[in-house]
Protein backbone atom coordinates (compact mmCIF):
# COMPACT_ATOMS: atom_id res chain seq x y z
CA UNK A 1 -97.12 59.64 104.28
CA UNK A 2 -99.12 56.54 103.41
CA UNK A 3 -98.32 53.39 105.47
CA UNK A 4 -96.95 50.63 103.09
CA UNK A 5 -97.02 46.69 104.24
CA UNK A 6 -94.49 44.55 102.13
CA UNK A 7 -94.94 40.87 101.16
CA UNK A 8 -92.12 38.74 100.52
CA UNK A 9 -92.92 36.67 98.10
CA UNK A 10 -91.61 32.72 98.27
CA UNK A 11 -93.74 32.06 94.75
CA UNK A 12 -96.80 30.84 95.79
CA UNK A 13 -99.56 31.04 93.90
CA UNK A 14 -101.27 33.46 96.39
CA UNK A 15 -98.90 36.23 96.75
CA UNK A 16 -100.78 38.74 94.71
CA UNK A 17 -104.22 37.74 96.34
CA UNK A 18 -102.73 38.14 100.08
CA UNK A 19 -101.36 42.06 98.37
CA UNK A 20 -104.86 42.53 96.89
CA UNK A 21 -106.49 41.73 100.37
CA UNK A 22 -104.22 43.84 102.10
CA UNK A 23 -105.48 46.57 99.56
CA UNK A 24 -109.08 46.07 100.18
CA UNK A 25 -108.36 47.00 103.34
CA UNK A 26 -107.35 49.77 102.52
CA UNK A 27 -103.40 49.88 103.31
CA UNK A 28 -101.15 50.10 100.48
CA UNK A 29 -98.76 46.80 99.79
CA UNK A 30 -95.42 45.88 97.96
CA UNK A 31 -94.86 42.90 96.96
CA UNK A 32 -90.85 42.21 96.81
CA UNK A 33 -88.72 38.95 96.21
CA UNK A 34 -87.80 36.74 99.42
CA UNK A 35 -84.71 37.22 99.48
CA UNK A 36 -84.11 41.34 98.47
CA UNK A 37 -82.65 43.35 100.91
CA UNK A 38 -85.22 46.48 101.21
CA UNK A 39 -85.11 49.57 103.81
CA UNK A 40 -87.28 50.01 106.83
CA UNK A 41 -88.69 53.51 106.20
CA UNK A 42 -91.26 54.90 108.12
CA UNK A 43 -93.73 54.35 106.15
CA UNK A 44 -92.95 50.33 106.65
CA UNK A 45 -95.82 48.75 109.06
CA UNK A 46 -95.32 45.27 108.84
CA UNK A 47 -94.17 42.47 106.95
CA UNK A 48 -96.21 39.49 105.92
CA UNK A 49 -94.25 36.24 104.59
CA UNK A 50 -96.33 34.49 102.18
CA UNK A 51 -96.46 31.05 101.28
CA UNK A 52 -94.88 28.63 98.84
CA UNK A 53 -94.26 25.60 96.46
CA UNK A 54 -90.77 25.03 98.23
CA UNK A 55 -90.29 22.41 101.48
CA UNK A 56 -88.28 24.46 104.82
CA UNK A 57 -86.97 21.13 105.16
CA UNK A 58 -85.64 20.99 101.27
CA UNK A 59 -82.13 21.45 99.75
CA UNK A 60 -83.21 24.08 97.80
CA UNK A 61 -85.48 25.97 100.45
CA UNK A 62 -85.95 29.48 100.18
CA UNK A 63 -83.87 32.00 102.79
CA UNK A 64 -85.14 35.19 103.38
CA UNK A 65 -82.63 37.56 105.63
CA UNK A 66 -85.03 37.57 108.88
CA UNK A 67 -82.57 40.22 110.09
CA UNK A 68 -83.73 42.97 108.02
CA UNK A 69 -87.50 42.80 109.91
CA UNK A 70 -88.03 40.51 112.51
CA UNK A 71 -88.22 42.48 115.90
CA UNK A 72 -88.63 46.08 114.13
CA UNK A 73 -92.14 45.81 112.89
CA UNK A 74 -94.45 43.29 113.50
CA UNK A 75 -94.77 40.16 111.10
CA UNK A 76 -97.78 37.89 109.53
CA UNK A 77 -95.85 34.62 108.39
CA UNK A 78 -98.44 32.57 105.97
CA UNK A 79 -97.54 28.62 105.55
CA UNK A 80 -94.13 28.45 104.19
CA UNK A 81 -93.14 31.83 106.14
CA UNK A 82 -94.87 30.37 109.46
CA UNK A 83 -92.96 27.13 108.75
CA UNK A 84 -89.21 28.68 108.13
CA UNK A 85 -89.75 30.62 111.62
CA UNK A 86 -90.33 27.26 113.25
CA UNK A 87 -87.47 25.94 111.67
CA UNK A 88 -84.67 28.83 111.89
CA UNK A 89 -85.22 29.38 115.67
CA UNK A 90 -84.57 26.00 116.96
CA UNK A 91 -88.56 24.65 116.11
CA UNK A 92 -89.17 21.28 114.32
CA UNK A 93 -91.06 20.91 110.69
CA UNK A 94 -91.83 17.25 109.81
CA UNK A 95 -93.41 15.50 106.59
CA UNK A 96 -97.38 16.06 106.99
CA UNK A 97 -98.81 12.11 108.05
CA UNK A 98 -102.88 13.65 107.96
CA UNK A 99 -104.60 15.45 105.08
CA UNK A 100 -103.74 19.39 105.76
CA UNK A 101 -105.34 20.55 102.38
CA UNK A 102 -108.60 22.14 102.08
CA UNK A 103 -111.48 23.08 104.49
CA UNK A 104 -110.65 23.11 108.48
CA UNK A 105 -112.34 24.40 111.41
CA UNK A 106 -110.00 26.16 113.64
CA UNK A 107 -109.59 25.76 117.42
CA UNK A 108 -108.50 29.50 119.17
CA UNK A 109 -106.57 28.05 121.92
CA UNK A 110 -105.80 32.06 122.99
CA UNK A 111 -109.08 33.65 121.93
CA UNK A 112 -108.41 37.03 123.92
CA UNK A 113 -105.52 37.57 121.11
CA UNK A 114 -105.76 40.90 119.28
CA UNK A 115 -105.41 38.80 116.06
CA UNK A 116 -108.77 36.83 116.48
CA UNK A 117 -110.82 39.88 117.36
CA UNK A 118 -114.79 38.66 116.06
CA UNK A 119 -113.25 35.78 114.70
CA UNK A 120 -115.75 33.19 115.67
CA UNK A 121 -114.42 29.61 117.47
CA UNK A 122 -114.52 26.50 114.65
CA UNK A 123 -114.26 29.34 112.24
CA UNK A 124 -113.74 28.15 108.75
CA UNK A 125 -110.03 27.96 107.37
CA UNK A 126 -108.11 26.63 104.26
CA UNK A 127 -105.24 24.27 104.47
CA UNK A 128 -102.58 23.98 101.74
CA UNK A 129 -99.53 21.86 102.70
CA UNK A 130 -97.91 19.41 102.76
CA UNK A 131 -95.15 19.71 105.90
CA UNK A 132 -96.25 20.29 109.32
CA UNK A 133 -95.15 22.15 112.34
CA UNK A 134 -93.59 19.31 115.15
CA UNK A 135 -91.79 20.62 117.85
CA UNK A 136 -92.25 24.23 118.80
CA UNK A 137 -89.15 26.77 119.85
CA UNK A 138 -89.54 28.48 123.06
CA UNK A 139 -89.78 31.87 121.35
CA UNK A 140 -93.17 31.32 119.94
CA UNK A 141 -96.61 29.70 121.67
CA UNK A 142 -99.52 28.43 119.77
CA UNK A 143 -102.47 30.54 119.55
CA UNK A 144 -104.69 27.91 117.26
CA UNK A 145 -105.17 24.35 116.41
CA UNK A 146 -107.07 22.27 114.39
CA UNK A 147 -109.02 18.83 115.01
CA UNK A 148 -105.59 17.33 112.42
CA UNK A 149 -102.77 19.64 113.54
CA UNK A 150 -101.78 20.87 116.85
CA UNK A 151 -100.18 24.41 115.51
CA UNK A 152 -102.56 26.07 113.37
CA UNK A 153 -101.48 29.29 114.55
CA UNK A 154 -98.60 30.63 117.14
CA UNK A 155 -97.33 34.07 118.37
CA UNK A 156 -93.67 35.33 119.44
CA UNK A 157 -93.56 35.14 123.50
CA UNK A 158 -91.47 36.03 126.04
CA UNK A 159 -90.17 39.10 124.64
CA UNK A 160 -88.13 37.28 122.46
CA UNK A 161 -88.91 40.09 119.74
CA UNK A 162 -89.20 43.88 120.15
CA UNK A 163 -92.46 43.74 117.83
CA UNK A 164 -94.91 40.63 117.58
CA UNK A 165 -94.38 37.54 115.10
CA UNK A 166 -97.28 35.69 113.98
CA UNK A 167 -97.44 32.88 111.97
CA UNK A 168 -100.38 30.66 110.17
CA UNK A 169 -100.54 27.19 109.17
CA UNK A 170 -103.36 28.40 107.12
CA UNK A 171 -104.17 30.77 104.46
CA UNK A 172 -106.49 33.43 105.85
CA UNK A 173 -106.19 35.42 102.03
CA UNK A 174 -108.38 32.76 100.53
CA UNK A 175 -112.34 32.66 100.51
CA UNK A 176 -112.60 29.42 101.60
CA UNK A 177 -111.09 31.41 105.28
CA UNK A 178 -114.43 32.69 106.07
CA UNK A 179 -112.76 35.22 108.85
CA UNK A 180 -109.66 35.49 107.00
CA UNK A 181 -110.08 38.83 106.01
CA UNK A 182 -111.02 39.97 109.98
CA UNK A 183 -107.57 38.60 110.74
CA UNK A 184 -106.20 40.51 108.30
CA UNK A 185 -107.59 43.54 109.41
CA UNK A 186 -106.44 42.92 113.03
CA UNK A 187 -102.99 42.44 112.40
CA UNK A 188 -102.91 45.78 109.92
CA UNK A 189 -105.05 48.42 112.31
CA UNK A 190 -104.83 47.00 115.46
CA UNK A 191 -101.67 44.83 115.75
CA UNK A 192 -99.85 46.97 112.76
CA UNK A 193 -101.38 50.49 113.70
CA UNK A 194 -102.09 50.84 110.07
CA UNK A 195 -104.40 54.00 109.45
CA UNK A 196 -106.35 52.65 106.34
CA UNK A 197 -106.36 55.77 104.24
CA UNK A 198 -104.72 54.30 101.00
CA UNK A 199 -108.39 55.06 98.83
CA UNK A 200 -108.61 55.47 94.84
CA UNK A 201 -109.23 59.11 95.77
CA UNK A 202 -105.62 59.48 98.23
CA UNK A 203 -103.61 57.02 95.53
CA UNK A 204 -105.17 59.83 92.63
CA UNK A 205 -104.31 63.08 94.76
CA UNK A 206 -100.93 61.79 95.76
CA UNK A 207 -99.53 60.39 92.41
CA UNK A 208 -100.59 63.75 90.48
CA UNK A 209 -99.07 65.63 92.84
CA UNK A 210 -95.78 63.51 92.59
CA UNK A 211 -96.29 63.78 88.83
CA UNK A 212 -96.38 67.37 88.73
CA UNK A 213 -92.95 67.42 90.77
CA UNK A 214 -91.27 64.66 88.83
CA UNK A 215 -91.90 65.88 85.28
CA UNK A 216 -91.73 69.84 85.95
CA UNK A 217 -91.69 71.83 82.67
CA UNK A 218 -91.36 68.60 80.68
CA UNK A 219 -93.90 67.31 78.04
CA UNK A 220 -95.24 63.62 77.99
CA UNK A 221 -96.29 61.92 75.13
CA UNK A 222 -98.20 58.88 75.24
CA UNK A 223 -99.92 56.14 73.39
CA UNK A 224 -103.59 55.18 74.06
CA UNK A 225 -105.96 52.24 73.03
CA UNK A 226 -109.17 53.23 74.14
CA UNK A 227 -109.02 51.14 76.99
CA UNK A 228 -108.94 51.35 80.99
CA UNK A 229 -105.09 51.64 81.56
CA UNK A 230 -104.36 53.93 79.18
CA UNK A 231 -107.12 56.01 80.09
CA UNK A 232 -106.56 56.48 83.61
CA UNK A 233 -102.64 56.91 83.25
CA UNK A 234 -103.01 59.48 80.55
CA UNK A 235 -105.91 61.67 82.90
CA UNK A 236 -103.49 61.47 85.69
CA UNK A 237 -101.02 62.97 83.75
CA UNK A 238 -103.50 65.15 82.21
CA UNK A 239 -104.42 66.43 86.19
CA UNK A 240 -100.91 67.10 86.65
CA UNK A 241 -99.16 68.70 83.52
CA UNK A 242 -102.00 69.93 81.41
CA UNK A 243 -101.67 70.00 77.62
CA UNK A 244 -97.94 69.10 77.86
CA UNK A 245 -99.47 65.78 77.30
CA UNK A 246 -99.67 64.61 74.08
CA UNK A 247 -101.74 61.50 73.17
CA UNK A 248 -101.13 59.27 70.10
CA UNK A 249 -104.45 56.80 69.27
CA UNK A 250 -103.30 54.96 65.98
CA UNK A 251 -105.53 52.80 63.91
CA UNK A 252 -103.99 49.78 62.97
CA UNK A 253 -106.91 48.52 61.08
CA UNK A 254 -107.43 45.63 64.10
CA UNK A 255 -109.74 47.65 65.83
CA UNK A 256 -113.30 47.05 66.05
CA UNK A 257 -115.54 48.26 64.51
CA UNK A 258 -116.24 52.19 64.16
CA UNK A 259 -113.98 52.31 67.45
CA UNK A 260 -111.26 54.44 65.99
CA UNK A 261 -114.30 56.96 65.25
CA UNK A 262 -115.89 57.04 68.47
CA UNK A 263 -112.60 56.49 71.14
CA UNK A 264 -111.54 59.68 69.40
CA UNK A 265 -114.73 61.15 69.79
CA UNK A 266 -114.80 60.39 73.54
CA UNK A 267 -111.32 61.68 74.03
CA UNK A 268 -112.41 64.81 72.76
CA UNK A 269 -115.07 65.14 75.75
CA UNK A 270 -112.22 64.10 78.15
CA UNK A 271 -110.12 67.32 77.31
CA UNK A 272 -107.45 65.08 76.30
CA UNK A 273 -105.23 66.29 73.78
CA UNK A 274 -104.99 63.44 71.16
CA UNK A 275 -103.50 63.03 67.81
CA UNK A 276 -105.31 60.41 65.48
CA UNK A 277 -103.42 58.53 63.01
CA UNK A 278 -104.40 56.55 60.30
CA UNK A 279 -102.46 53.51 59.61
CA UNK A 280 -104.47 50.65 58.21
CA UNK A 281 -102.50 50.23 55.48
CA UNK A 282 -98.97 50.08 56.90
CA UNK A 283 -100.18 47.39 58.89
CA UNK A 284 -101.88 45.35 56.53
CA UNK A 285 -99.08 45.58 54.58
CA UNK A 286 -96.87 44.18 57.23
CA UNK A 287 -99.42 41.24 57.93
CA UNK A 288 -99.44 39.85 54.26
CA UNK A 289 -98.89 36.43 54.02
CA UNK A 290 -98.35 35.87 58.18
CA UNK A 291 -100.04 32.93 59.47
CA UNK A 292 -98.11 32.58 62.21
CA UNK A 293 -99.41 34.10 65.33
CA UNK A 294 -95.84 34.89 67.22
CA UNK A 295 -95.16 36.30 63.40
CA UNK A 296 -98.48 38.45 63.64
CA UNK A 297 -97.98 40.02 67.17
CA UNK A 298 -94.12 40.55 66.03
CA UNK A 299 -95.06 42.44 62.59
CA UNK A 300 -98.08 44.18 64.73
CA UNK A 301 -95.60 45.56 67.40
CA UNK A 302 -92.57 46.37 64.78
CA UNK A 303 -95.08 48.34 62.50
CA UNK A 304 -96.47 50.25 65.89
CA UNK A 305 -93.19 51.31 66.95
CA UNK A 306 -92.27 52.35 63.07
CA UNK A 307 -95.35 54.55 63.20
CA UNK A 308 -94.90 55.85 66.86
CA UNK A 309 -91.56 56.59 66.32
CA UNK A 310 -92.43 58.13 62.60
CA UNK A 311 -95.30 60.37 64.37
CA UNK A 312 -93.09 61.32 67.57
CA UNK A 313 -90.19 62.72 65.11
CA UNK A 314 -93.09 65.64 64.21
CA UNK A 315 -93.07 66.96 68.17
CA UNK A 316 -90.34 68.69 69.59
CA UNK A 317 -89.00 68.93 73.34
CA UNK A 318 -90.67 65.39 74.04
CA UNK A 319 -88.72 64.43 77.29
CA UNK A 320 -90.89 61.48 78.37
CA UNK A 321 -92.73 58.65 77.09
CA UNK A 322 -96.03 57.95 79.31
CA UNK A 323 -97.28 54.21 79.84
CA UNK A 324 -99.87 51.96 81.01
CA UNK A 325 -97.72 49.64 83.03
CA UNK A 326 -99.91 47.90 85.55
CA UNK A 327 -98.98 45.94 88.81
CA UNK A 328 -98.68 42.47 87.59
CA UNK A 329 -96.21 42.94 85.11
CA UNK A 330 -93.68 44.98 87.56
CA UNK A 331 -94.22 41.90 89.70
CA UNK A 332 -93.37 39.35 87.14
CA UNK A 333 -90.59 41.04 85.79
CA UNK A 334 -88.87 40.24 89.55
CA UNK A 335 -90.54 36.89 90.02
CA UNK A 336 -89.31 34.60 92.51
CA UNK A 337 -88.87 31.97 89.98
CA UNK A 338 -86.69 33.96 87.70
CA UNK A 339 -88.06 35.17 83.76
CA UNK A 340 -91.20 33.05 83.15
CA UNK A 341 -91.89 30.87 80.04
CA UNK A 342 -93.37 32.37 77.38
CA UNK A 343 -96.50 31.24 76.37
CA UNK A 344 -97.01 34.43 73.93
CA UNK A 345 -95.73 37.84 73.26
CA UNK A 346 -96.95 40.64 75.17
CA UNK A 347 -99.96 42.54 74.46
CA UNK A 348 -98.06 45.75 75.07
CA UNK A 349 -95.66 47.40 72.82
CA UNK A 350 -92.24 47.09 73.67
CA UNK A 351 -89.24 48.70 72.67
CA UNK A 352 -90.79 52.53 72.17
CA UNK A 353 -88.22 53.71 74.92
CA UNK A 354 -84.50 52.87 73.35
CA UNK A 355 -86.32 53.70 69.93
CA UNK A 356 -86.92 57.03 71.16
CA UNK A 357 -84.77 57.71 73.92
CA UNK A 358 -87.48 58.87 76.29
CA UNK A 359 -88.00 58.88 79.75
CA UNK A 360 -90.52 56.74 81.44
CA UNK A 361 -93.15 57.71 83.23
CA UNK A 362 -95.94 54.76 84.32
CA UNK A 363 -98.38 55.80 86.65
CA UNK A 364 -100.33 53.06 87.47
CA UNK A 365 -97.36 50.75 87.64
CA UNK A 366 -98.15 49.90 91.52
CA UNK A 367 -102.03 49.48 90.87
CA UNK A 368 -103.80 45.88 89.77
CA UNK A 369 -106.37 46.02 87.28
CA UNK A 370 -109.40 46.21 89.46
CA UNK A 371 -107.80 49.49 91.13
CA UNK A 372 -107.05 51.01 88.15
CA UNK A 373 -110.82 50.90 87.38
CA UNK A 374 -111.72 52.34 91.10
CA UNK A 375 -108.84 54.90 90.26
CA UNK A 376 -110.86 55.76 87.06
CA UNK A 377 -113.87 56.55 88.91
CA UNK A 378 -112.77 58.57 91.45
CA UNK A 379 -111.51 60.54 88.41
CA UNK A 380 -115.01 60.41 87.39
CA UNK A 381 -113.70 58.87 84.02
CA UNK A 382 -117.02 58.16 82.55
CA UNK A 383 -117.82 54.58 82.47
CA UNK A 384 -118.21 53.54 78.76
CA UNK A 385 -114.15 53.97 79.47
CA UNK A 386 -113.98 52.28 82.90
CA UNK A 387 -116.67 49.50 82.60
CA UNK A 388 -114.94 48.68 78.81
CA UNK A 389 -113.95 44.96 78.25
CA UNK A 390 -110.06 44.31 78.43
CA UNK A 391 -108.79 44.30 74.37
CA UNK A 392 -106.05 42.85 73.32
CA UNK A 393 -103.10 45.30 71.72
CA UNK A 394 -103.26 43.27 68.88
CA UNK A 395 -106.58 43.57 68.62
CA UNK A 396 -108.60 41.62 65.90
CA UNK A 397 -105.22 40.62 64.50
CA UNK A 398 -105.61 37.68 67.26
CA UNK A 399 -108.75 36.47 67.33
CA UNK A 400 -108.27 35.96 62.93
CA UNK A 401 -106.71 32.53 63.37
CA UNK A 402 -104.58 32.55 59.43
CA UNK A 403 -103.51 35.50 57.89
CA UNK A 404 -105.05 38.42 57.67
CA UNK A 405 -106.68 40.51 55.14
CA UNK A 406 -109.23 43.77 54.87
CA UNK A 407 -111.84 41.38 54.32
CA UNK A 408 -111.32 38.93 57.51
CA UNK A 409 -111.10 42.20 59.70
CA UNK A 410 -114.26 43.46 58.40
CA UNK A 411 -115.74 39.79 58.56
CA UNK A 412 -115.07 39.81 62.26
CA UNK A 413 -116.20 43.22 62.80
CA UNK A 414 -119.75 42.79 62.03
CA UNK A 415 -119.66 39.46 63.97
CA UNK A 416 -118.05 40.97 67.06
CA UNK A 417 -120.61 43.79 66.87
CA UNK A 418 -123.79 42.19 66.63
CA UNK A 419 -121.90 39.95 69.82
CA UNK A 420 -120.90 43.13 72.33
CA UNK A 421 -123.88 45.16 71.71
CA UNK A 422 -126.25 42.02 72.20
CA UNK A 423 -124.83 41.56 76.13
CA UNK A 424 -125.18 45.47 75.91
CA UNK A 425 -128.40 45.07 75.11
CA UNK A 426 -129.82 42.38 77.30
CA UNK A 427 -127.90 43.65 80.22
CA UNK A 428 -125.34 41.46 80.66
CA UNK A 429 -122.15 43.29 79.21
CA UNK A 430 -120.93 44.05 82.80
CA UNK A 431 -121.75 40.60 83.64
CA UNK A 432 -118.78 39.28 81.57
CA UNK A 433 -115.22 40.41 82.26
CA UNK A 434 -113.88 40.34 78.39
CA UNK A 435 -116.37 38.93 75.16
CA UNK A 436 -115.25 38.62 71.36
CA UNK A 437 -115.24 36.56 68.45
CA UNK A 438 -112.95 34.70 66.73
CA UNK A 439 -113.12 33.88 62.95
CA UNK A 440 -111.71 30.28 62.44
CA UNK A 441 -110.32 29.48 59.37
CA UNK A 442 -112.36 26.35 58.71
CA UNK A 443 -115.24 26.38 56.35
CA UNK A 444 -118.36 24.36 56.78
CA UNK A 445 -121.59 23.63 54.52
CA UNK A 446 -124.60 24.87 55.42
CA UNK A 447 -128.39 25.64 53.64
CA UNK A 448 -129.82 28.77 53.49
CA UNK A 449 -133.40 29.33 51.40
CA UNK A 450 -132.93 26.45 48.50
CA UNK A 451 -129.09 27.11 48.15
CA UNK A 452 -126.38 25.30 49.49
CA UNK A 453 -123.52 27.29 50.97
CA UNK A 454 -119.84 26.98 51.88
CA UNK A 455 -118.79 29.54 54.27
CA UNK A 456 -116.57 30.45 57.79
CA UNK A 457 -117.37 29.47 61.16
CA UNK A 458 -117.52 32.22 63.73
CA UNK A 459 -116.49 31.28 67.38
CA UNK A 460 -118.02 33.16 70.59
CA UNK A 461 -115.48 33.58 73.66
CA UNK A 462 -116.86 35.66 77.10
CA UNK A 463 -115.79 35.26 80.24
CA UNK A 464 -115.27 36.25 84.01
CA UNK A 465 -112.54 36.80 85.68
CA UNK A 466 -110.62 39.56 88.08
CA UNK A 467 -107.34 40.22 86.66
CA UNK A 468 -107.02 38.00 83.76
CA UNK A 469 -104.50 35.27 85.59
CA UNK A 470 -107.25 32.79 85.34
CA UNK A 471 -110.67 32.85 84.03
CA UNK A 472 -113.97 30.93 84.01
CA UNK A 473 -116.34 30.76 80.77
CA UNK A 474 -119.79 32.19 81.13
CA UNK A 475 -122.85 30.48 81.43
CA UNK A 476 -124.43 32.80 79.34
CA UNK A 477 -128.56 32.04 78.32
CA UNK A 478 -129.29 29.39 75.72
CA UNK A 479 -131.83 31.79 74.56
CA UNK A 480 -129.35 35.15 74.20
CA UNK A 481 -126.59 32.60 72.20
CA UNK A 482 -129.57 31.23 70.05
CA UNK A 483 -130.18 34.62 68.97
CA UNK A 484 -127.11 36.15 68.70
CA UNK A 485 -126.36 33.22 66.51
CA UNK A 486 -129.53 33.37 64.12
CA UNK A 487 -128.34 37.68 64.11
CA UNK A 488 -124.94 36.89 62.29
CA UNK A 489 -125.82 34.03 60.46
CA UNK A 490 -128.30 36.09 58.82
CA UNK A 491 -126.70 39.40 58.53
CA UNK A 492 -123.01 38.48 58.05
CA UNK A 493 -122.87 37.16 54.94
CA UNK A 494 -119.85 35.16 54.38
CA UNK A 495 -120.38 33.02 58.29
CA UNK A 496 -123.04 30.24 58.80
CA UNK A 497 -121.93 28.92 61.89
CA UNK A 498 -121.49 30.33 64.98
CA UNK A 499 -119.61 27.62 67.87
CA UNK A 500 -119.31 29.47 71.98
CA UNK A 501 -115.94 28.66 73.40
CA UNK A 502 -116.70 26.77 77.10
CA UNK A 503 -113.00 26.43 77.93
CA UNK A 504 -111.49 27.68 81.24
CA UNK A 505 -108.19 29.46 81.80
CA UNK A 506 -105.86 27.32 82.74
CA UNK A 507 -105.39 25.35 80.54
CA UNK A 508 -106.69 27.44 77.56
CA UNK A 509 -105.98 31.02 77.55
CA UNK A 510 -108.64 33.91 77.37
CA UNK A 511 -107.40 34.30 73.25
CA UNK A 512 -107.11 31.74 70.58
CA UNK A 513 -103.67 33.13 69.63
């Protein structure tokens, strides 16, 4: 049995980093909604509360049901969390009158604690709010200060609770809390009694194993793209049912170029049992005369499942459909702030399940995209798979601002081509989370030899990033985007301008469209 830690999450922005921390140390986390009612298994550790955007003190402050956890296992409370225990047991929490955001030093007032084991005194910390612990209840006792507040930190005395409450004014998930991650390891192994033993090799052995038990007899078919999620779900289910996994990889004339040719072709040395099908056409069909880019990804994903479901009809005794469902969209499917807005259609096909009335099966639906990679290679997936750029399901069909034609896609090919296998080239590929081009549909003049020319303008996007929520645009050499430009202006015929996107996400996203 694998110990599990759950975070309730009050919608801060730092929920999934304070799961992903808890992860790197190796114990497995759950990230649930404040205010869901969930069972105290065995399995359960601890609880940590997390932050959020919400005031204790406000009309429309968020209630978790403290009864469910407090006093059976211990508890990390972060900000708002720390704040609402104040509150709820008789505590005071006033309107912040000194700066409590950014860098602190903090002052261990009980340094013999188990939670600031080698945590040095004036360690580093980072404040983020904008209320402020007062008067303390008699149930809790501070354990650290700072040179603004007088409660950085407190602990449950007295008894008051069968298991020990802690709660931080701070946020000890962030960087900028140099010894926040030794905290966190105190409260999990030594506070917690955590074990540590949730590793990429223990998460593959135990989901194939639950695999094998959960399909039994059945066959699985599934839809890959060449890329990491896919991949690793479909060779877990490969480890656990054999070749009662079947594998659809459909070319929807998006792709890049010669990838259809050579993701099949690595398949094939993966033992994977995978169907090709060939359906440029159907989809360029479906694209003609859509500018719109909600109209594109909606044509895209209707023609997908019309040639999924078209395909699938062929097999018989298909019982599930497999998937590459990843961590962050289970979690925002149960956000605390209700259905987000959407700011564009989903890169993965939806709708394949009532279509086909399949079963699903996702397993990598507890895993964030960094530990699906780790996953991967204790799989000893080979890298070229692992290590490949994120690509949108769209593919090309995104990154041709207009509509599309034949001719576009095989514009942009070339162009993203002579891009990718430059950074392969000089090294830096694994430098940049995801790289592409986008072909713009504005045409500019330019002079080549004696001849004056009229012709598209190619834009450059790479960037770095963990997970995709935000990103940062590489500062890639002068030199290697000099070149790369002179390569497709002179061997792309039909571009004579290449422009390198420099914008961060938020507020632009990672695609044009």
């Amino acid at each position: 049995m694998i110990d599990k830690v759950i975070i309730l999450d009050f919608g801060s922005q730092y929920t999934q980093l304070i799961a992903r921390r808890v992860r790197e140390l190796n114990v497995y986390s759950e990230i649930i909604p404040f205010d869901r009612d969930f069972d105290l298994a065995d399995d359960v550790k601890a609880v940590i509360m997390s932050g959020s955007p919400f005031s204790v003190r406000a009309e429309n402050a968020l209630h978790p049901h403290l009864n469910n956890f407090i006093g059976k296992v211990p508890v990390l409370a972060i900000c708002y969390g720390a704040q609402y225990l104040i509150q709820h047991y008789g505590g005071k929490v006033e309107p912040s009158d000194k700066r409590e955001y950014g860098k602190a030093k903090l002052k261990l007032i009980k340094n013999d604690d188990e939670i600031w084991r080698d945590v040095s005194q004036d360690s580093q910390i980072w404040m983020s709010h904008s209320d402020t612990i007062g008067d303390m209840p008699e149930v809790f006792a501070a354990l650290g200060s700072t040179s603004q507040i007088p409660v950085a930190a407190f602990k449950s005395v007295n008894g008051a609770f069968d298991q020990p409450v802690y709660g931080l004014q701070f946020h000890p998930e962030v960087a900028h809390s140099l010894d926040g991650s030794q905290m966190l390891q105190n409260f999990l192994h030594d506070i917690s009694g955590c074990t540590g033993d949730w590793t990429p090799s223990a998460f593959a052995e135990d989901t194939i194993t639950s695999l094998r038990s959960f399909i039994g007899k059945d066959r699985v078919l599934m839809g890959l793209s060449g890329g990491v999620d896919s991949s690793v779900g479909a060779v877990l289910l490969h480890h656990a049912i054999g070749d009662r996994l079947i594998c659809f990889f459909v070319d929807n004339g998006l792709l890049r170029k010669n990838e259809y040719e050579q993701v099949l072709d690595s398949y094939k040395g993966m033992g994977l049992n995978v169907v090709g099908i060939d359906a440029k056409e159907k989809f360029y069909k479906a694209l003609k005369g859509i500018s719109d880019p909600e109209g594109k990804r909606k044509a895209i994903g209707r023609t997908f499942i019309e040639v999924f479901e078209e395909e699938a009809n062929k097999l018989n005794n298909i019982t599930y459909l497999g998937q590459g469902t990843i961590y962050p969209d289970v979690i925002e499917s149960v956000s605390v702030h209700g259905p987000s807005v959407t700011i564009k259609s989903h890169h993965n096909v939806g709708g394949l399940p009532d279509k086909l009335n399949l079963k699903i099966v996702e397993p990598l639906r507890m895993l964030f995209k960094d530990e699906v990679r780790r996953v991967g290679r204790a799989l000893e997936i080979k890298s070229e798979i692992i290590d490949r750029h994120p690509f949108p399901g769209p593919g090309l069909g995104i990154r041709i601002l207009g509509e599309i034609t034949p001719e576009k896609v095989r514009l942009l090919q070339e162009v993203d081509a002579i891009f990718i296998n430059s950074l392969k080239k000089e090294g830096l590929y694994d430098q940049v989370w995801q790289a592409g081009a986008i072909l713009l549909p504005v045409y500019s003049v330019g002079v080549m030899g004696d001849e004056r020319t009229y012709e598209q303008v190619a834009a450059l996007r790479a960037v770095t990033s963990t997970d995709g929520m935000t990103a940062e645009w590489c500062d890639l050499p002068y030199d290697f985007l000099a070149e790369v430009s002179t390569s497709i202006i002179n061997n792309v015929k039909g571009i004579n301008r290449v422009v390198y996107d420099i914008s961060t996400k938020p507020p632009s996203t990672i695609e044009w469209e």
